[in-house]
C-alpha atoms as a PDB file:
ATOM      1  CA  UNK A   1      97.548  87.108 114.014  1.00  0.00           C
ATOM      2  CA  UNK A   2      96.639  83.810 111.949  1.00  0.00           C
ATOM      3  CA  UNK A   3      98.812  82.378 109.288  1.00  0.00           C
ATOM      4  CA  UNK A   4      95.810  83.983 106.574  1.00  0.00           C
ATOM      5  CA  UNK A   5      96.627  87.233 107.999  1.00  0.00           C
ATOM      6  CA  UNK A   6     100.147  86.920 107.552  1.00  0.00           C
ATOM      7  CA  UNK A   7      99.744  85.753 104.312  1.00  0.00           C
ATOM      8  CA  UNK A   8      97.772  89.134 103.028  1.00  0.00           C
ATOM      9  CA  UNK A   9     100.396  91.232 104.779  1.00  0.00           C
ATOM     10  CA  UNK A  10     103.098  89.696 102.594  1.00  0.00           C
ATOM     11  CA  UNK A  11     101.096  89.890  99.962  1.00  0.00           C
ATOM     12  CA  UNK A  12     100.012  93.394 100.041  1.00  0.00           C
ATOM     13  CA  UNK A  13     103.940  94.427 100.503  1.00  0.00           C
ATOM     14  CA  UNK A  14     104.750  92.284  97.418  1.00  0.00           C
ATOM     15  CA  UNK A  15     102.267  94.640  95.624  1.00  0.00           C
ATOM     16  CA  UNK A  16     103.209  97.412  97.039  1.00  0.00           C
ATOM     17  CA  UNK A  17     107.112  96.537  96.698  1.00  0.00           C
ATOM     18  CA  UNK A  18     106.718  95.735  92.582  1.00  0.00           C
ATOM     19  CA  UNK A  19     104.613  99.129  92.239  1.00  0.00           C
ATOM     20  CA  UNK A  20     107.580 100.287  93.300  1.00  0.00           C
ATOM     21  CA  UNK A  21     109.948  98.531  91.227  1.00  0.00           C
ATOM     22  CA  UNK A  22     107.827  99.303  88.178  1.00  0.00           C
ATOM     23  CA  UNK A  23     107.819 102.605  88.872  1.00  0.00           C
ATOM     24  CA  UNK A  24     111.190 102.894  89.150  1.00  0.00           C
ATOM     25  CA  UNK A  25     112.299 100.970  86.377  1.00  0.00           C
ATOM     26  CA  UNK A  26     109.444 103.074  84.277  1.00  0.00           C
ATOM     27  CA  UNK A  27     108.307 100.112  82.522  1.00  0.00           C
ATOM     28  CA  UNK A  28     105.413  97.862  82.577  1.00  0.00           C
ATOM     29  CA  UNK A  29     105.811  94.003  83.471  1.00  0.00           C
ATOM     30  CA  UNK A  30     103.402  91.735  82.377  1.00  0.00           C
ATOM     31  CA  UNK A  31     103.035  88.507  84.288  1.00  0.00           C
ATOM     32  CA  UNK A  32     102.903  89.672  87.697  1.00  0.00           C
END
């Protein structure tokens, strides 16, 4: 894997992991 690849991996679970945290927390956070 290259260092780009890497990069979108960690970047896809950040999105995926603050989805979560949203949805948890039931509210909306603007600025991310």
């Amino acid at each position: 894997m290259s260092i780009k690849d890497v990069l979108e991996t960690v970047r896809e679970k950040e999105h995926e992991i603050k989805d979560n945290l949203i949805a948890n927390s039931g509210q909306s956070w603007s600025g991310f």
